[in-house]
PDB file of N, CA and C in Angstrom:
ATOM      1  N   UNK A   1     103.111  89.401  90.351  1.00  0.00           N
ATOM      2  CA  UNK A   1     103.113  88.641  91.593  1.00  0.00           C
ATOM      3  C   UNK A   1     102.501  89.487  92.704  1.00  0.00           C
ATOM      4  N   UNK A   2     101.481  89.131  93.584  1.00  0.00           N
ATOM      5  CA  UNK A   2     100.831  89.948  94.571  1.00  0.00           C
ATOM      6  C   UNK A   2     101.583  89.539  95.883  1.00  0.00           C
ATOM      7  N   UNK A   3     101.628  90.612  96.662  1.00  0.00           N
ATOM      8  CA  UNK A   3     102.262  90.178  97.932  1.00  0.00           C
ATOM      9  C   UNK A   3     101.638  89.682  98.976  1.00  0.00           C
ATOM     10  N   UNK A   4     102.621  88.564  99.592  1.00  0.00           N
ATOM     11  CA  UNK A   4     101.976  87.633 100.374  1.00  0.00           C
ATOM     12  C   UNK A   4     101.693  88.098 101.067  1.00  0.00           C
ATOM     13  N   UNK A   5     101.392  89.161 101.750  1.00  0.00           N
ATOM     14  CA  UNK A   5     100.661  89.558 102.772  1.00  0.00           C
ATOM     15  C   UNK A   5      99.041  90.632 102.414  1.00  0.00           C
ATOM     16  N   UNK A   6      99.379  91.087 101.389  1.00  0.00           N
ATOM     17  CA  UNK A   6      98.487  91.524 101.059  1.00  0.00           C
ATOM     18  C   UNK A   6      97.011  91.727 101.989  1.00  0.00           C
ATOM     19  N   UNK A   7      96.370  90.372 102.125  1.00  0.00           N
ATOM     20  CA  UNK A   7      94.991  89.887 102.645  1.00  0.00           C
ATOM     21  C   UNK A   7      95.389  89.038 103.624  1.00  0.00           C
ATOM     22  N   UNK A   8      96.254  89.166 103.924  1.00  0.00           N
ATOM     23  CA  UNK A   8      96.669  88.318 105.833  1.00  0.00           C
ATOM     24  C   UNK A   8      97.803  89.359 105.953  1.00  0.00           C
ATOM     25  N   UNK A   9      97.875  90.246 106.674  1.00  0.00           N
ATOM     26  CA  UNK A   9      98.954  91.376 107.491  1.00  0.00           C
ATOM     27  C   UNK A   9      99.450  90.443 108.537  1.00  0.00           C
ATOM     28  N   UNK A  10      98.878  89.778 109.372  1.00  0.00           N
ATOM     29  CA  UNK A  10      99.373  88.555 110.575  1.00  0.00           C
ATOM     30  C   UNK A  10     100.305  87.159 109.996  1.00  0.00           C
ATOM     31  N   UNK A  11     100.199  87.261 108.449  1.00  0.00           N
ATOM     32  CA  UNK A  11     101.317  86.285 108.180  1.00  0.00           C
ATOM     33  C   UNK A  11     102.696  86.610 108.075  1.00  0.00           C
ATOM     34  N   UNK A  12     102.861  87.796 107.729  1.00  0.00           N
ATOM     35  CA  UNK A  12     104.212  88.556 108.223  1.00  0.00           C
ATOM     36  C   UNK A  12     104.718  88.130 109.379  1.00  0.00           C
ATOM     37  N   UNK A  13     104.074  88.483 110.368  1.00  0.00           N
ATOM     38  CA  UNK A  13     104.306  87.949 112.114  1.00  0.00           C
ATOM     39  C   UNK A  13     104.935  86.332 112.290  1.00  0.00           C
ATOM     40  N   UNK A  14     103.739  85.610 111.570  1.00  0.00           N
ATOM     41  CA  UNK A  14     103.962  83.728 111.584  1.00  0.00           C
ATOM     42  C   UNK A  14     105.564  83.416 111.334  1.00  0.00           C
ATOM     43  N   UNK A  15     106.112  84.346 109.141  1.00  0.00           N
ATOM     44  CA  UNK A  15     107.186  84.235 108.780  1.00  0.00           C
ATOM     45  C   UNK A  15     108.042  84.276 109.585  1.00  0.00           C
ATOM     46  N   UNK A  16     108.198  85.578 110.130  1.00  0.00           N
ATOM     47  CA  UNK A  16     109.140  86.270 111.187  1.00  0.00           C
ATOM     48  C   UNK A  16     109.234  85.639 112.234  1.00  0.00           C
ATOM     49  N   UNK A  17     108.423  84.981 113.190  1.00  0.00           N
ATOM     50  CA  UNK A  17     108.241  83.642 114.058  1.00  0.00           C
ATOM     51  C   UNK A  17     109.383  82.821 113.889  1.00  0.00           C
ATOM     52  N   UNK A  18     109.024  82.099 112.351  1.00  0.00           N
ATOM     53  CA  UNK A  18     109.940  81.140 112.168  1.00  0.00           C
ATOM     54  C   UNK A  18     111.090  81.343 112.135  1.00  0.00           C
ATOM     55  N   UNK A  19     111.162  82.572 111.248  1.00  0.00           N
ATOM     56  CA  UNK A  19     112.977  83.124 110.943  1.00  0.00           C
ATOM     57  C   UNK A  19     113.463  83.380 112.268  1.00  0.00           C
ATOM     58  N   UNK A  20     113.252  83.602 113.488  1.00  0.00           N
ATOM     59  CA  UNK A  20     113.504  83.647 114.722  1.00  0.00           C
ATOM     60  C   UNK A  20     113.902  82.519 115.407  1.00  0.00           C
ATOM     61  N   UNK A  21     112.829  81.602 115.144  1.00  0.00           N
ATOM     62  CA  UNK A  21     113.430  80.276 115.265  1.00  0.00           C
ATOM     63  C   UNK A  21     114.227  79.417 115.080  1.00  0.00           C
ATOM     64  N   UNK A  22     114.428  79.732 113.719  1.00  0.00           N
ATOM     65  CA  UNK A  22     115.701  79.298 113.184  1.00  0.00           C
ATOM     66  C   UNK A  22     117.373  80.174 113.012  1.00  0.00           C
ATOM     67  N   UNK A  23     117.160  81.397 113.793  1.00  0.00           N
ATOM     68  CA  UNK A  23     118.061  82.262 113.855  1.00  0.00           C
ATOM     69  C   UNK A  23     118.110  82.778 113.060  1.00  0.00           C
ATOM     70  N   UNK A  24     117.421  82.943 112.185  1.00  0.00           N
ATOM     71  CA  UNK A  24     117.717  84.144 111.135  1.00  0.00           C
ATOM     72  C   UNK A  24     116.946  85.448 110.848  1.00  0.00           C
ATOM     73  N   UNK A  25     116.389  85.930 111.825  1.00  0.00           N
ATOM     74  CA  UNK A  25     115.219  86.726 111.597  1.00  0.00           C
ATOM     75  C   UNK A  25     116.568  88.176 111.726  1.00  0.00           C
ATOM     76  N   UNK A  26     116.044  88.657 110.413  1.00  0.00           N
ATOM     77  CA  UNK A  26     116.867  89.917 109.992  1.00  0.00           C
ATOM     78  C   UNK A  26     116.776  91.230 110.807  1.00  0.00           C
ATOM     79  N   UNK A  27     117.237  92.488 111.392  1.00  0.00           N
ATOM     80  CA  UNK A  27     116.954  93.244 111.882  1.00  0.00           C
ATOM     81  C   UNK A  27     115.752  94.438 111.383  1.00  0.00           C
ATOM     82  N   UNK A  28     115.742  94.574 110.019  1.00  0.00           N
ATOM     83  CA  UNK A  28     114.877  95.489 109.643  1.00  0.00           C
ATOM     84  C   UNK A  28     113.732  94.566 109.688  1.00  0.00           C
ATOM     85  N   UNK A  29     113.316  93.223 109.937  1.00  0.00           N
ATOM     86  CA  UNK A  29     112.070  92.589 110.143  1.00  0.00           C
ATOM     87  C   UNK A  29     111.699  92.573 111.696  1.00  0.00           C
ATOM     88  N   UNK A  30     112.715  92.346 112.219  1.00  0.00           N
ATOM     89  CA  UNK A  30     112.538  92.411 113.788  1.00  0.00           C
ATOM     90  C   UNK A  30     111.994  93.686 114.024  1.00  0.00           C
ATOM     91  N   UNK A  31     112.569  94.658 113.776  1.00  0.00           N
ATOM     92  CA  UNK A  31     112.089  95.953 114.427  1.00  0.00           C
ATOM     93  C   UNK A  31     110.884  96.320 113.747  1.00  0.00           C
ATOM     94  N   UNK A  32     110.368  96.390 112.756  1.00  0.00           N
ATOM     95  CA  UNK A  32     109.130  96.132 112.186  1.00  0.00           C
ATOM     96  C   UNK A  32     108.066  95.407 112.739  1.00  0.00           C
ATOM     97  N   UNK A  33     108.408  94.176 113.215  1.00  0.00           N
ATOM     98  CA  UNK A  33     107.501  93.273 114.269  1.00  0.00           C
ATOM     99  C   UNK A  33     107.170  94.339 115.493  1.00  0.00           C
ATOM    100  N   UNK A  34     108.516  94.629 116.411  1.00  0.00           N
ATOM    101  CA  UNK A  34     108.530  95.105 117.530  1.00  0.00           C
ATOM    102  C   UNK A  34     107.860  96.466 117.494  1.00  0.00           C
ATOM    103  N   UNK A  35     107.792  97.278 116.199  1.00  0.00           N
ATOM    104  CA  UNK A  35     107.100  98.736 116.327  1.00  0.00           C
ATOM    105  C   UNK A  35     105.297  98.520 116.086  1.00  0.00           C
ATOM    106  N   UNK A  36     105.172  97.281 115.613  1.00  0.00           N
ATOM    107  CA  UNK A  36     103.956  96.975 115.294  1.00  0.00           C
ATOM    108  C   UNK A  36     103.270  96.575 116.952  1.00  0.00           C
ATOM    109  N   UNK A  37     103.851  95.926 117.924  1.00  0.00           N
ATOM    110  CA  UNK A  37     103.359  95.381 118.552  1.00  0.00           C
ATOM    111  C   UNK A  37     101.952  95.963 119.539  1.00  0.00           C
ATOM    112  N   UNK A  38     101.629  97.415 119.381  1.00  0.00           N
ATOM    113  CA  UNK A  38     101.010  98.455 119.774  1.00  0.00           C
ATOM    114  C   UNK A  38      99.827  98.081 119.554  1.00  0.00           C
ATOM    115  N   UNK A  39      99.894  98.101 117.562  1.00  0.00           N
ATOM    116  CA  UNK A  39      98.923  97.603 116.632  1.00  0.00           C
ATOM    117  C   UNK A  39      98.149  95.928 117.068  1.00  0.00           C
ATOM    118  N   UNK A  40      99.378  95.001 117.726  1.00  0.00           N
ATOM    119  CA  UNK A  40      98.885  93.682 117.742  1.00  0.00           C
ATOM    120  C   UNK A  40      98.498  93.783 118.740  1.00  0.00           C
ATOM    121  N   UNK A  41      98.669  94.219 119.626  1.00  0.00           N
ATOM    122  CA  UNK A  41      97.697  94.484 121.419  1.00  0.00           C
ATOM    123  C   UNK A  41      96.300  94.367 120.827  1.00  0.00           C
ATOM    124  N   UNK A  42      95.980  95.526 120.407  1.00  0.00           N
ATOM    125  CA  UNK A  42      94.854  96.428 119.969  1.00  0.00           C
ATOM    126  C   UNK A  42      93.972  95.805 119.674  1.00  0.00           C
ATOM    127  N   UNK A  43      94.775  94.502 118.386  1.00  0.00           N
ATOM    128  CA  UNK A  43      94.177  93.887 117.594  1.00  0.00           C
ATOM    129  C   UNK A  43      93.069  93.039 118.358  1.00  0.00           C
ATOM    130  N   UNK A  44      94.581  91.968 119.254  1.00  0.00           N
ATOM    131  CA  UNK A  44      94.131  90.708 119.907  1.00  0.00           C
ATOM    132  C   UNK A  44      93.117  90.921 121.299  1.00  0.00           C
ATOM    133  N   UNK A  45      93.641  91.810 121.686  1.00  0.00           N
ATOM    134  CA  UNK A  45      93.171  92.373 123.609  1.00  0.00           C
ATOM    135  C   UNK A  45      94.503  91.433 123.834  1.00  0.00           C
ATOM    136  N   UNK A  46      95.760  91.398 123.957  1.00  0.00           N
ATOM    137  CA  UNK A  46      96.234  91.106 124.777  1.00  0.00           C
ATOM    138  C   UNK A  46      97.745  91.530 124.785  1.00  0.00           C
ATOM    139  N   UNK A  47      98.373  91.354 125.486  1.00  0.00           N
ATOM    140  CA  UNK A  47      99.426  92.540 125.874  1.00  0.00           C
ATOM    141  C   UNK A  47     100.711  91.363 125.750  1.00  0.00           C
ATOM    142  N   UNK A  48     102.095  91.945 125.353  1.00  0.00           N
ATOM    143  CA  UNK A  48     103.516  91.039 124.923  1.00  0.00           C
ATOM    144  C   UNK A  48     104.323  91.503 123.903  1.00  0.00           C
ATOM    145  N   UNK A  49     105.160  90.940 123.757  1.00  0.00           N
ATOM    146  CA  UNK A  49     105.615  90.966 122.474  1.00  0.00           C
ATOM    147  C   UNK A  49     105.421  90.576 121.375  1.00  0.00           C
ATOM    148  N   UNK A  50     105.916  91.139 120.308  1.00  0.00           N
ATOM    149  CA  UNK A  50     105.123  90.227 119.154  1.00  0.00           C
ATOM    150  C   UNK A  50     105.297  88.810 119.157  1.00  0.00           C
ATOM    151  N   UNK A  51     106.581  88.388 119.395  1.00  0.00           N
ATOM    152  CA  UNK A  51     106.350  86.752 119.344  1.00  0.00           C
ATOM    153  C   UNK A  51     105.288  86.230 119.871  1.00  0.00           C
ATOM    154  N   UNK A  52     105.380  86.513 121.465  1.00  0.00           N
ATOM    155  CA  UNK A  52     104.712  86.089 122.617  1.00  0.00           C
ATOM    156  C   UNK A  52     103.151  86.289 121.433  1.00  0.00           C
ATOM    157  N   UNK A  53     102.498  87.138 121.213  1.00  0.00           N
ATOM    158  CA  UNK A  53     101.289  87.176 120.775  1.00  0.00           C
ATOM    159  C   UNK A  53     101.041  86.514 119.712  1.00  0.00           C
ATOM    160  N   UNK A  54     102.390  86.443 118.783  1.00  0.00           N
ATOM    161  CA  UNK A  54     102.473  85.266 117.707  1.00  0.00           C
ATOM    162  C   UNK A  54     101.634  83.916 118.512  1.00  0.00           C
ATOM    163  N   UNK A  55     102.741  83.785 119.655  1.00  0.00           N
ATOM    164  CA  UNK A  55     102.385  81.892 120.319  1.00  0.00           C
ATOM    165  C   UNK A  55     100.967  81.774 120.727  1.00  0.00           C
ATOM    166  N   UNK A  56     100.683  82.922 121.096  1.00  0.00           N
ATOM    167  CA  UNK A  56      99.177  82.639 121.857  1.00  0.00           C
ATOM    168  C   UNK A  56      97.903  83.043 120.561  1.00  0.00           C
ATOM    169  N   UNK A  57      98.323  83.428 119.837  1.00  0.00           N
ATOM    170  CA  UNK A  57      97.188  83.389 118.471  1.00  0.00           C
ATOM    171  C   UNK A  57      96.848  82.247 118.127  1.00  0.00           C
ATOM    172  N   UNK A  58      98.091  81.777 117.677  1.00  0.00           N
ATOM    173  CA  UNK A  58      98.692  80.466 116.640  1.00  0.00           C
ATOM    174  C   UNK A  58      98.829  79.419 117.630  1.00  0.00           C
ATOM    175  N   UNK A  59      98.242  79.759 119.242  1.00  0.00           N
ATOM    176  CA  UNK A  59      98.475  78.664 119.769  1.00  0.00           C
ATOM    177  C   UNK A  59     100.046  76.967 119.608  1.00  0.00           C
ATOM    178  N   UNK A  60     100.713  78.359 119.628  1.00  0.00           N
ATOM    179  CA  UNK A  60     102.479  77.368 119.643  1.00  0.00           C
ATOM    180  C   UNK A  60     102.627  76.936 120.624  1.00  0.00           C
ATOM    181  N   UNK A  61     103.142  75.783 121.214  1.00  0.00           N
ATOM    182  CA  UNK A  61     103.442  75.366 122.382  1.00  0.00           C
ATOM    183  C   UNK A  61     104.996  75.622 122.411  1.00  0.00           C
ATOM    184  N   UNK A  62     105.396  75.554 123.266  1.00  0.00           N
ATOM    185  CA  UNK A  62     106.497  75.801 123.854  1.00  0.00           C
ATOM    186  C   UNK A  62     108.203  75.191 123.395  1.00  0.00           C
ATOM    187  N   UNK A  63     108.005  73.835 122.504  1.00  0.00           N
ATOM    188  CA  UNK A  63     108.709  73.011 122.356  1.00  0.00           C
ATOM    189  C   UNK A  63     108.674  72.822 121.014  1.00  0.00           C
ATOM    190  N   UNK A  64     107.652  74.394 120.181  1.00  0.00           N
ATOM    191  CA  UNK A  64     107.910  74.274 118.497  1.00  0.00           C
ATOM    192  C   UNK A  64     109.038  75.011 118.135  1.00  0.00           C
ATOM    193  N   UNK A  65     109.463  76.099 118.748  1.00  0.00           N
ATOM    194  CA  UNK A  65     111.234  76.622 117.994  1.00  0.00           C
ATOM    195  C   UNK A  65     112.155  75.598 117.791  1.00  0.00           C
ATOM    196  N   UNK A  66     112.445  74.569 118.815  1.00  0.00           N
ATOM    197  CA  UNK A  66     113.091  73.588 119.014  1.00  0.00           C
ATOM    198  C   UNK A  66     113.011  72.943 117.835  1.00  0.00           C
ATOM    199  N   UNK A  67     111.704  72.412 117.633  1.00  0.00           N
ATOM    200  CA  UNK A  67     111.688  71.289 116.560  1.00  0.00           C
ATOM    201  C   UNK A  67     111.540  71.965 115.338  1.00  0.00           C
ATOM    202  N   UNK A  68     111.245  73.647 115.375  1.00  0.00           N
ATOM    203  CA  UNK A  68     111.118  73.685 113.772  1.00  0.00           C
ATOM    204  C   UNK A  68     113.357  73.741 113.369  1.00  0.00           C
ATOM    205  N   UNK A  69     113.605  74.498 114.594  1.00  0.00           N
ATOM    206  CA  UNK A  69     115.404  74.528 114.226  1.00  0.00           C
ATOM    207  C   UNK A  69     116.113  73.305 113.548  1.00  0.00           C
ATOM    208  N   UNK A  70     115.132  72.208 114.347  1.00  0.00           N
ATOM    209  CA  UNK A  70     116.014  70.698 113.987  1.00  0.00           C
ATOM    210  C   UNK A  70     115.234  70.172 112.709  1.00  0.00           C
ATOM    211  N   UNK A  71     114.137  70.464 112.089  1.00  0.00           N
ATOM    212  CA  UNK A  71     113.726  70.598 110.820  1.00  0.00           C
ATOM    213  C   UNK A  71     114.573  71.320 110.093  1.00  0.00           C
ATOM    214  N   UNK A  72     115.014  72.722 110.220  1.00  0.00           N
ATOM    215  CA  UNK A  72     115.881  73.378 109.377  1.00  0.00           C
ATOM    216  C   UNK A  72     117.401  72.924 109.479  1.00  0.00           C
ATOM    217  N   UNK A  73     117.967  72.716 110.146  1.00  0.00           N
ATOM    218  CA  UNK A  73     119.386  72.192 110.778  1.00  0.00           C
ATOM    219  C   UNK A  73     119.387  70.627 109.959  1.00  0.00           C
ATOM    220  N   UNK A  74     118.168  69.625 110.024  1.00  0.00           N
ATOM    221  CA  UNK A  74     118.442  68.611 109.486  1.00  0.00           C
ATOM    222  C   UNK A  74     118.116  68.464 108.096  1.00  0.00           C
ATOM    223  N   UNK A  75     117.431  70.063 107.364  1.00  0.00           N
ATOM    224  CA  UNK A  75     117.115  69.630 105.750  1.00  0.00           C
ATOM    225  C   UNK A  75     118.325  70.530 105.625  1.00  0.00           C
ATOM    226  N   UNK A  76     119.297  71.171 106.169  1.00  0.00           N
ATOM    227  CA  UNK A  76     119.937  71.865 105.315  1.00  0.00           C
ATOM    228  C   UNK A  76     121.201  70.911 104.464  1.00  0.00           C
ATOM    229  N   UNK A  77     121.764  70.121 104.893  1.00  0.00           N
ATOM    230  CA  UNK A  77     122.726  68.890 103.984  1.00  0.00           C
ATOM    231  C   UNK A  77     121.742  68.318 102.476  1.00  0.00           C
ATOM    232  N   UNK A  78     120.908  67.856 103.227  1.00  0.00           N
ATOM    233  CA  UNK A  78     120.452  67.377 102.007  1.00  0.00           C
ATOM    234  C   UNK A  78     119.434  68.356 100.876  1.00  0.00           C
ATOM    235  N   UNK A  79     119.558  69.837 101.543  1.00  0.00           N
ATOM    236  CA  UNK A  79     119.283  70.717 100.642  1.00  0.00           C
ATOM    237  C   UNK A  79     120.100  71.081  99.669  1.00  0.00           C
ATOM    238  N   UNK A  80     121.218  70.940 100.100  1.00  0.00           N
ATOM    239  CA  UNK A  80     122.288  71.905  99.615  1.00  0.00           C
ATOM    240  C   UNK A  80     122.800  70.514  98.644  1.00  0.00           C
ATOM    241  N   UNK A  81     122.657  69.065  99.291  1.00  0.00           N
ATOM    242  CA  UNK A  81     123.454  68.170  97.851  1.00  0.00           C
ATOM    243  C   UNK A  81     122.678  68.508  96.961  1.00  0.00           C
ATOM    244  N   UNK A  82     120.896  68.158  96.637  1.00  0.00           N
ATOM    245  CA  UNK A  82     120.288  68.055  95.974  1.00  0.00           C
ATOM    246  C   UNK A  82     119.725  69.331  95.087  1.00  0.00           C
ATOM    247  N   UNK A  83     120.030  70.921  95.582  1.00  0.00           N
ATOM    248  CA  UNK A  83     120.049  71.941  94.754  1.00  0.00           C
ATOM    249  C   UNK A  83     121.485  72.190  94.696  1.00  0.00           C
ATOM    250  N   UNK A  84     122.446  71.934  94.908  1.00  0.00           N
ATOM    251  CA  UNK A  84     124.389  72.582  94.554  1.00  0.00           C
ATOM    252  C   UNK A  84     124.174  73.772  95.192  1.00  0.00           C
ATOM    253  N   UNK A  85     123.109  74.435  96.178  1.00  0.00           N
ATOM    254  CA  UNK A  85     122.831  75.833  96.751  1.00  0.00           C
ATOM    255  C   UNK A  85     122.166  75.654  98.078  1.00  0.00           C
ATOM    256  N   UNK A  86     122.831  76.428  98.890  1.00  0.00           N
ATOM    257  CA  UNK A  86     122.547  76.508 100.396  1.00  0.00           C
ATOM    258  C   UNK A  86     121.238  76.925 100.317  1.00  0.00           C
ATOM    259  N   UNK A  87     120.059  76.510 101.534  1.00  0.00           N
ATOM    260  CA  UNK A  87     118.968  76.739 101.520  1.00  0.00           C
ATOM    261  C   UNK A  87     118.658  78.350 101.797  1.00  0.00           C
ATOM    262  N   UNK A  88     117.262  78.819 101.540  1.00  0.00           N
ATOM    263  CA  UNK A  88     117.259  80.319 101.865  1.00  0.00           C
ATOM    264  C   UNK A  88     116.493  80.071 102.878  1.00  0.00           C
ATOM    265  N   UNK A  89     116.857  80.908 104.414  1.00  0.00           N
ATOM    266  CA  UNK A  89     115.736  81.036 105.465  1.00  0.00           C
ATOM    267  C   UNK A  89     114.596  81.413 105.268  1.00  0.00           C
ATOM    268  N   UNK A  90     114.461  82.852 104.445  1.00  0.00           N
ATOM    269  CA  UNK A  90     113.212  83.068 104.161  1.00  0.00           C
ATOM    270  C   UNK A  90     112.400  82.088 103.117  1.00  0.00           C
ATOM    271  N   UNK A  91     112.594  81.928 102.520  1.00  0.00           N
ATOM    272  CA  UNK A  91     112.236  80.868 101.815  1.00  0.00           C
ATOM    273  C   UNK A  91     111.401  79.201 102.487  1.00  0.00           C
ATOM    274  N   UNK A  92     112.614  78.982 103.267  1.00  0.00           N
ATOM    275  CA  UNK A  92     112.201  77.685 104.661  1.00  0.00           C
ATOM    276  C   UNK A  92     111.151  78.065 105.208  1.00  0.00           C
ATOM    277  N   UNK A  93     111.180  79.616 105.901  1.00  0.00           N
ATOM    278  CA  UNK A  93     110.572  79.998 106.207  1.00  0.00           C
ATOM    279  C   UNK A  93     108.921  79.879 105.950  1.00  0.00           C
ATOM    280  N   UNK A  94     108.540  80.563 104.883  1.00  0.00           N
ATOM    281  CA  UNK A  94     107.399  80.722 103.678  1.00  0.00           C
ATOM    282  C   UNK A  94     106.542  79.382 103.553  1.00  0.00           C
ATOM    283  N   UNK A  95     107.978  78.330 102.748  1.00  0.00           N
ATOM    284  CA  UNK A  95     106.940  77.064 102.582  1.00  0.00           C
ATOM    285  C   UNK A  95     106.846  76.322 104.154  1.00  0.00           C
ATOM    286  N   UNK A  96     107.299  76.728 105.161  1.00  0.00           N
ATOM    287  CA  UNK A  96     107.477  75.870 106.483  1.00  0.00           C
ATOM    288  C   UNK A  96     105.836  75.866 106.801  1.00  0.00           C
ATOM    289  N   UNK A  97     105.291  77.968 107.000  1.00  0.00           N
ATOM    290  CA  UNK A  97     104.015  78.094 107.564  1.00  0.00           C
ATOM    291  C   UNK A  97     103.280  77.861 106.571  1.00  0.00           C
ATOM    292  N   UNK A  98     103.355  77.661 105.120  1.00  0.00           N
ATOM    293  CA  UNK A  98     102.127  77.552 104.305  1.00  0.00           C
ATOM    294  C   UNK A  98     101.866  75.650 104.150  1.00  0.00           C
ATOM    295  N   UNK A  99     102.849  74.883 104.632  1.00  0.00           N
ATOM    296  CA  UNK A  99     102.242  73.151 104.866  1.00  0.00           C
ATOM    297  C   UNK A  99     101.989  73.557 106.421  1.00  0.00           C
ATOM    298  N   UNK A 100     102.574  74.062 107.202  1.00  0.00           N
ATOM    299  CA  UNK A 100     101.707  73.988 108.468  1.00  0.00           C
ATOM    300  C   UNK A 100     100.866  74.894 109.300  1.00  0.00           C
ATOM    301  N   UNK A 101     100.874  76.480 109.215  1.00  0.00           N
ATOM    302  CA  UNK A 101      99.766  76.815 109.196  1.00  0.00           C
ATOM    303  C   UNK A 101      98.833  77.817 108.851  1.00  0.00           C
ATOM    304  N   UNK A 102      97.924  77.202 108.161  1.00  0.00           N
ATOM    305  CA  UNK A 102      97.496  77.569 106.716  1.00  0.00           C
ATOM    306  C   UNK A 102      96.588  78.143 107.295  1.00  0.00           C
ATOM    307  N   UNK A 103      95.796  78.549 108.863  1.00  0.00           N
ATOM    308  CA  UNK A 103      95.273  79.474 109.305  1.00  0.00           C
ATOM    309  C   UNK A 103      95.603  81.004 109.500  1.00  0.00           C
ATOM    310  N   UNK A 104      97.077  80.770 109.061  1.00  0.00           N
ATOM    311  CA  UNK A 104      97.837  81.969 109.497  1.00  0.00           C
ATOM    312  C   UNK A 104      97.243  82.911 108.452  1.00  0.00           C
TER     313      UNK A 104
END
């Protein structure tokens, strides 16, 4: 299995986005984002945090944490009847940005 980041290093960032969004973004990923953010200045020309540079790459508007939470909040019941197993964030995560964005 090759790792998903392999040939996109900036999809790490997208994942971590989401897991944020949905409250679950882990601490050893957070601080990983946040020590990188030096690197993502550099990258983009533009100065923030990593999220913040997440939104303005990926062009997020303002009112997508919201709706991706109530995407995750409203598949988690009928995740959990239809596998007998609570959903995985990272996981939500993963297939969330690869149906929506596949520029990442």
């Amino acid at each position: 299995m090759t790792d998903r980041y392999t040939d996109k290093p900036f999809l790490r960032f997208v994942d971590a986005w989401v897991l944020k969004a949905i409250g679950h973004l882990d601490a050893a990923t957070e601080d990983y984002c946040k020590a990188m953010v030096p690197q993502l200045e550099q990258s983009f020309g533009v100065r923030g945090s990593w999220d913040r540079i997440v939104e303005q790459q990926m062009k997020f508007g303002p009112e997508l944490p919201a709706q991706i939470r109530k995407i995750w909040t409203d598949g988690q019941a009928r995740f959990q009847a239809g596998n007998g197993a609570a959903p995985d964030p990272r996981q939500f995560a993963m297939i969330f940005v690869d149906r929506n964005f596949h520029q990442a």
